[in-house]
PDB file of N, CA and C in Angstrom:
ATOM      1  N   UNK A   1     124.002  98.092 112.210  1.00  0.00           N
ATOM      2  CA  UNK A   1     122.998  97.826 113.255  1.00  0.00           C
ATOM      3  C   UNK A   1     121.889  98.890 113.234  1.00  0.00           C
ATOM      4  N   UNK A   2     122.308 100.185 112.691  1.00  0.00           N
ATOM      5  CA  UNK A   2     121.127 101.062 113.254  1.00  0.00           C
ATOM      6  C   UNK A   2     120.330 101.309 111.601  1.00  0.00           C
ATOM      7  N   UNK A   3     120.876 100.673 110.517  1.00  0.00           N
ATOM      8  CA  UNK A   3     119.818 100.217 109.627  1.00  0.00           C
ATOM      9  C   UNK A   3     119.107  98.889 109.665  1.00  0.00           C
ATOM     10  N   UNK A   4     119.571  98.089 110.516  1.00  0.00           N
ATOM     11  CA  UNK A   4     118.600  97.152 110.630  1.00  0.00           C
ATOM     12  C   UNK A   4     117.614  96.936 111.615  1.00  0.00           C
ATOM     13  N   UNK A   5     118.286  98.224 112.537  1.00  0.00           N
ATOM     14  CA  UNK A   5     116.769  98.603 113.529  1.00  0.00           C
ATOM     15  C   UNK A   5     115.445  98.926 112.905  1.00  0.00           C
ATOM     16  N   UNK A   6     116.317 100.110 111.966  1.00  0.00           N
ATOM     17  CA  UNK A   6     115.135 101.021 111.539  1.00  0.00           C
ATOM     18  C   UNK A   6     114.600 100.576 110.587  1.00  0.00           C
ATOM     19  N   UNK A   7     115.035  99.301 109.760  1.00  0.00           N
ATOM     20  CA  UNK A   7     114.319  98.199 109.112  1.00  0.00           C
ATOM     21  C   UNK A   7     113.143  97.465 109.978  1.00  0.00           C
ATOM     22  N   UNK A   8     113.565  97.101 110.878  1.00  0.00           N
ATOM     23  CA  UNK A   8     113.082  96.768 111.862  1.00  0.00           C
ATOM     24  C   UNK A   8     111.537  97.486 112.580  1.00  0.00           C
ATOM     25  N   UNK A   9     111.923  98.889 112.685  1.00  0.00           N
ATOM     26  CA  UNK A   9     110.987  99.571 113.256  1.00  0.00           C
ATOM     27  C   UNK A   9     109.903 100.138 111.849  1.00  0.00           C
ATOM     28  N   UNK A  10     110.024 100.193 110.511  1.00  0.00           N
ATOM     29  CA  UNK A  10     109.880 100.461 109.917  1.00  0.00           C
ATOM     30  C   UNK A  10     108.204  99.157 109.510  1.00  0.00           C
ATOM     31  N   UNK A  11     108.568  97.528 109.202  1.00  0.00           N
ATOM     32  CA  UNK A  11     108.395  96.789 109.538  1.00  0.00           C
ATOM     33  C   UNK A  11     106.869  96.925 111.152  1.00  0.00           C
ATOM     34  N   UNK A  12     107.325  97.385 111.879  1.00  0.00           N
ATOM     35  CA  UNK A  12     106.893  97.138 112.868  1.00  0.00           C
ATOM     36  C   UNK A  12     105.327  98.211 112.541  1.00  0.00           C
ATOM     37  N   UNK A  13     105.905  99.475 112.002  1.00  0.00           N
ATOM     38  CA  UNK A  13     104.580 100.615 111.630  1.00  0.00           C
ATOM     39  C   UNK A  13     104.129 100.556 110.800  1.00  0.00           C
ATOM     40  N   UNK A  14     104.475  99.521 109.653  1.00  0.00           N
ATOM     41  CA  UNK A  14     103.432  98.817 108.492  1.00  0.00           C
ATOM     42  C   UNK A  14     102.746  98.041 109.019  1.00  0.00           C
ATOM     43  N   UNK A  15     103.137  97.271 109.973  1.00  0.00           N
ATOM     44  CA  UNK A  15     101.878  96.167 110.460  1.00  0.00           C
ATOM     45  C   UNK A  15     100.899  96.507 111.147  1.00  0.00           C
ATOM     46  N   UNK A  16     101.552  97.621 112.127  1.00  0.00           N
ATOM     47  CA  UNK A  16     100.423  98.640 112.801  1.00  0.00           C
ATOM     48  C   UNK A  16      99.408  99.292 112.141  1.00  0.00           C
ATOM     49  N   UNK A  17      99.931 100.341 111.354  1.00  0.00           N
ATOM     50  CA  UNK A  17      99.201 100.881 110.130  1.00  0.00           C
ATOM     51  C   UNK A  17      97.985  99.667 109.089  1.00  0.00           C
ATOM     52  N   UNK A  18      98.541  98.396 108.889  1.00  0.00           N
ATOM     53  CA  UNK A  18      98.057  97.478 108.381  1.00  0.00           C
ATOM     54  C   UNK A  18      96.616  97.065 109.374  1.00  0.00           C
ATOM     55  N   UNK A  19      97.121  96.516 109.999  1.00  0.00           N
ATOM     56  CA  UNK A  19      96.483  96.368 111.189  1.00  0.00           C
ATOM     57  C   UNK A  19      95.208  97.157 111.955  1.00  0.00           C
ATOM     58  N   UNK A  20      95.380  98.934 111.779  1.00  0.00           N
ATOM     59  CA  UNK A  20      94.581  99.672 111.781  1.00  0.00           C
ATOM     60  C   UNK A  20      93.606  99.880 110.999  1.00  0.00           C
ATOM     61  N   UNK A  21      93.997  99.923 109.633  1.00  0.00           N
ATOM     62  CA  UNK A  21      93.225  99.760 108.299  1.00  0.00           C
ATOM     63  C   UNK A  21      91.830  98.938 108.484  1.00  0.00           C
ATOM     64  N   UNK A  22      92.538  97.875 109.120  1.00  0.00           N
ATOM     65  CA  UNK A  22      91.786  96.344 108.894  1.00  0.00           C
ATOM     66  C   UNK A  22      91.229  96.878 109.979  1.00  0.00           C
ATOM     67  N   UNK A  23      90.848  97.444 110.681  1.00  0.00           N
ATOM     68  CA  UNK A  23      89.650  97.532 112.182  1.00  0.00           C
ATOM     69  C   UNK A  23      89.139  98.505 111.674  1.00  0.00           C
ATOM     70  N   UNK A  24      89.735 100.119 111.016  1.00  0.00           N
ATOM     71  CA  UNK A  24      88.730 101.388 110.918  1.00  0.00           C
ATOM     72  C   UNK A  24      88.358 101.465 109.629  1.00  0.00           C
ATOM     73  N   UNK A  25      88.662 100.421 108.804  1.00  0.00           N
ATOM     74  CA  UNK A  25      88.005 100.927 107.685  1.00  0.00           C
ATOM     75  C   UNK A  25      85.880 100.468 107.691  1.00  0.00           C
ATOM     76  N   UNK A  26      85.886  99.225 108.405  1.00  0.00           N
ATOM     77  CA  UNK A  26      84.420  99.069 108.136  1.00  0.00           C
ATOM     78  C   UNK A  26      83.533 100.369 109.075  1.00  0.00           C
ATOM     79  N   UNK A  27      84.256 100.515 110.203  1.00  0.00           N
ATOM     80  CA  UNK A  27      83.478 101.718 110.917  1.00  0.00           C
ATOM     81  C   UNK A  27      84.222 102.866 110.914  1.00  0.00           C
ATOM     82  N   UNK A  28      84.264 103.464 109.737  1.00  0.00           N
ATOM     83  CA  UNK A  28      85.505 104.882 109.491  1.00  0.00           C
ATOM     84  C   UNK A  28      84.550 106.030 110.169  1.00  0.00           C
ATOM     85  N   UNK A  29      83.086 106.329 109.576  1.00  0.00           N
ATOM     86  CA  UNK A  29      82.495 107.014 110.059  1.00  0.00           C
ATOM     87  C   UNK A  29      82.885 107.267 111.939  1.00  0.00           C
ATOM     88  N   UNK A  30      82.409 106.226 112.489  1.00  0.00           N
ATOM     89  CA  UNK A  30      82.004 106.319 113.964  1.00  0.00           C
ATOM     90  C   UNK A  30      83.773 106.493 114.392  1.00  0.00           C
ATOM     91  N   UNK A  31      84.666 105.780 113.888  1.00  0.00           N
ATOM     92  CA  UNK A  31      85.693 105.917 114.290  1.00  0.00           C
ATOM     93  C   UNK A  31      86.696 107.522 113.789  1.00  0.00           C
ATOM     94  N   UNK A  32      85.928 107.914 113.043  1.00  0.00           N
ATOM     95  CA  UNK A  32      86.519 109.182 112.581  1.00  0.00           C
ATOM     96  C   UNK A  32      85.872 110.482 113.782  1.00  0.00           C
ATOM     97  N   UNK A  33      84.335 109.657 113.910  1.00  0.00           N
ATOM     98  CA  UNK A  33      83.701 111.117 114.631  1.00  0.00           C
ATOM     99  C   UNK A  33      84.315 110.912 116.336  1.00  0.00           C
ATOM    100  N   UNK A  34      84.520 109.729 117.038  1.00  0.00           N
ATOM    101  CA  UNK A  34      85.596 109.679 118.205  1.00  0.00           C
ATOM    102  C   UNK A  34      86.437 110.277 118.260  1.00  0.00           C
ATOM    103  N   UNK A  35      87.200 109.849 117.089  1.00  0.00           N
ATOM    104  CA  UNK A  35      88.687 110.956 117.658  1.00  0.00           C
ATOM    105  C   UNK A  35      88.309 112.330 116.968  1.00  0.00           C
ATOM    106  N   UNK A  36      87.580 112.884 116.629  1.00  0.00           N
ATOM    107  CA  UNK A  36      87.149 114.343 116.134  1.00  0.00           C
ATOM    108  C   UNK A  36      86.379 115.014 117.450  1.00  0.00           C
ATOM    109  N   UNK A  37      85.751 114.591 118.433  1.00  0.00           N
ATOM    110  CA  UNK A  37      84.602 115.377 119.609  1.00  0.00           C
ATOM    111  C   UNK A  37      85.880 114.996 120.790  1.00  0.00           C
TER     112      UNK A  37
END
């Protein structure tokens, strides 16, 4: 069970990560200088 969580959760922070990619990569600039100030 607690490898198929962490399959599970593992799964869950690729899509996030995926997911992020796909929104900050066209505005990396502006989205880099936000979380930097």
């Amino acid at each position: 069970m607690a490898a198929r969580s962490s399959t599970v959760l593992l799964w869950i922070l690729v899509s996030i990560w995926i997911l992020f990619e796909d929104v900050a990569r066209p505005n990396l600039p502006s989205a880099a200088s936000s979380l930097f100030h």
